[in-house]
Protein backbone atom coordinates (compact mmCIF):
# COMPACT_ATOMS: atom_id res chain seq x y z
CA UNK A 1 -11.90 12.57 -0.70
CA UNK A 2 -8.59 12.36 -2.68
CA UNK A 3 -6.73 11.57 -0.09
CA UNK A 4 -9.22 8.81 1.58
CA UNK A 5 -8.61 7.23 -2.32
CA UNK A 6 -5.30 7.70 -2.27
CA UNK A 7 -4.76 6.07 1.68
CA UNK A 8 -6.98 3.13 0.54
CA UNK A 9 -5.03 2.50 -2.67
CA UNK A 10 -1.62 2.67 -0.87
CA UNK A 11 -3.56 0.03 1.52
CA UNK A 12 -4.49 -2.04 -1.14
CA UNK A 13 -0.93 -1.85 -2.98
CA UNK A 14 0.74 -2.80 0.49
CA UNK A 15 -1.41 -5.62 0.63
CA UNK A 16 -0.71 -7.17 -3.09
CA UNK A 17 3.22 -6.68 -1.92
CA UNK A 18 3.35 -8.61 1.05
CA UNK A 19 0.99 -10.92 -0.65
CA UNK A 20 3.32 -11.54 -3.62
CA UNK A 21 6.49 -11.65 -1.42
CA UNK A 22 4.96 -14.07 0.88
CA UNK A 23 3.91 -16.31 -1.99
CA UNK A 24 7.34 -16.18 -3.57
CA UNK A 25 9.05 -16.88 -0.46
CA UNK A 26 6.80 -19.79 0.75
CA UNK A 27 5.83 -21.39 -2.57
CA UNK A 28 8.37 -23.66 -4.76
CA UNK A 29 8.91 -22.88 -8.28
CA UNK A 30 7.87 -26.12 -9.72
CA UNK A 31 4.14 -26.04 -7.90
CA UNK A 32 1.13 -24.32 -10.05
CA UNK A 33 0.65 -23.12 -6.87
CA UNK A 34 2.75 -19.80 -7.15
CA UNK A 35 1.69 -18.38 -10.38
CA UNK A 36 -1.88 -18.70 -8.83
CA UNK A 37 -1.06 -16.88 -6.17
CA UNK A 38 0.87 -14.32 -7.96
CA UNK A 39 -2.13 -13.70 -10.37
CA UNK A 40 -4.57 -13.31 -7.61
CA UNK A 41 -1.75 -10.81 -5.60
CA UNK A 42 -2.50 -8.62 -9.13
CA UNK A 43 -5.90 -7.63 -8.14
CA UNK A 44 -5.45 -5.78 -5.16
CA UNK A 45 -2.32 -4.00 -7.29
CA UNK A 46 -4.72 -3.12 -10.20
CA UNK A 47 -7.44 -1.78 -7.56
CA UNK A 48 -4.68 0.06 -5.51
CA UNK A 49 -3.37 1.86 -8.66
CA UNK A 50 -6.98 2.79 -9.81
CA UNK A 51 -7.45 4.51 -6.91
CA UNK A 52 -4.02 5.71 -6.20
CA UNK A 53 -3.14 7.33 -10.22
CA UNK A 54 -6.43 8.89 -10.97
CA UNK A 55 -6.89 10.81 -6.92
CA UNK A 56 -2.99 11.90 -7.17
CA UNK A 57 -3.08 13.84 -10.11
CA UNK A 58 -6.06 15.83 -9.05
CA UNK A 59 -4.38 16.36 -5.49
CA UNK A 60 -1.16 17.35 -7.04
CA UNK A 61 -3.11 19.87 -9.49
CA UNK A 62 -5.15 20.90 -6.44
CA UNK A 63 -1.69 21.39 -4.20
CA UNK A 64 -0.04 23.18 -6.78
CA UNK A 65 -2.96 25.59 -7.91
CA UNK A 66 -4.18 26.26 -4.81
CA UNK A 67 -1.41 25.80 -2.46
CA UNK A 68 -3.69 24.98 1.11
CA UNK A 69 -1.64 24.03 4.06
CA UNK A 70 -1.01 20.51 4.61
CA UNK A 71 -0.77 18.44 7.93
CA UNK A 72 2.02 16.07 7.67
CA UNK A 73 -0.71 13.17 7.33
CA UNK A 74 -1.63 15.12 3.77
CA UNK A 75 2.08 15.54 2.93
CA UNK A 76 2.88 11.91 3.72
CA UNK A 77 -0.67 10.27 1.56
CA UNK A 78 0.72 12.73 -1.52
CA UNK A 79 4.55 11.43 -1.48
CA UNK A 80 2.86 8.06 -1.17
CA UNK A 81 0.54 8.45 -4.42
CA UNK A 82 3.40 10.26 -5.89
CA UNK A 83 5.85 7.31 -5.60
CA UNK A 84 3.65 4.66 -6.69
CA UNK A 85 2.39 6.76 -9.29
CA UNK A 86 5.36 7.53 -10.95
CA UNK A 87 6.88 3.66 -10.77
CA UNK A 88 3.39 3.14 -12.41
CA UNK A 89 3.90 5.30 -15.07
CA UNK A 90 7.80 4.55 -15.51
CA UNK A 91 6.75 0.99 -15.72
CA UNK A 92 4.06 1.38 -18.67
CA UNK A 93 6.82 3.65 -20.55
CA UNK A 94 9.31 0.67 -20.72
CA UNK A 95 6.75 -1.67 -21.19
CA UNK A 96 5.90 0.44 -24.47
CA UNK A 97 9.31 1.03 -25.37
CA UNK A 98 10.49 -2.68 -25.27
């Protein structure tokens, strides 16, 4: 079940990327336009890192007390979480210290 979260957040962050690169690209700076758009491509962030942060700790925990053996599928999903986990969390640490 972790990793179904974890594949659906990843699918969710993907989404709010090309959404906010696509905005920036094809909107100009002076139209109200783009900071719409860049607010709305914040939701599917927010609901990709619920369900990314939360199911790739407990896999983690579950991989490293457990130790099963992983298809490369599993492997790939964990790196995934791991990645956007950890920008998540170095992102909140220099939001606090700044």
């Amino acid at each position: 079940m972790a990793l179904l979260s974890i594949s659906v957040g990843v699918a969710f962050f993907a989404v709010a990327i090309i959404w906010v690169g696509f905005s920036a690209i094809f909107s100009q700076m002076e139209n109200l336009g783009l900071a719409y758009n860049l607010i709305l491509g914040m939701f599917p962030a927010f609901i990709g890192l619920v369900l990314i942060v939360p199911s790739t700790l407990y896999r983690t925990a579950f991989v490293f007390a457990q130790k099963p053996e992983q298809t490369l599928k599993e492997k790939v999903s964990l790196s995934l979480g791991l990645f956007i986990t950890l920008l998540c969390f170095s992102t909140l640490i220099k939001l606090i210290y700044t």
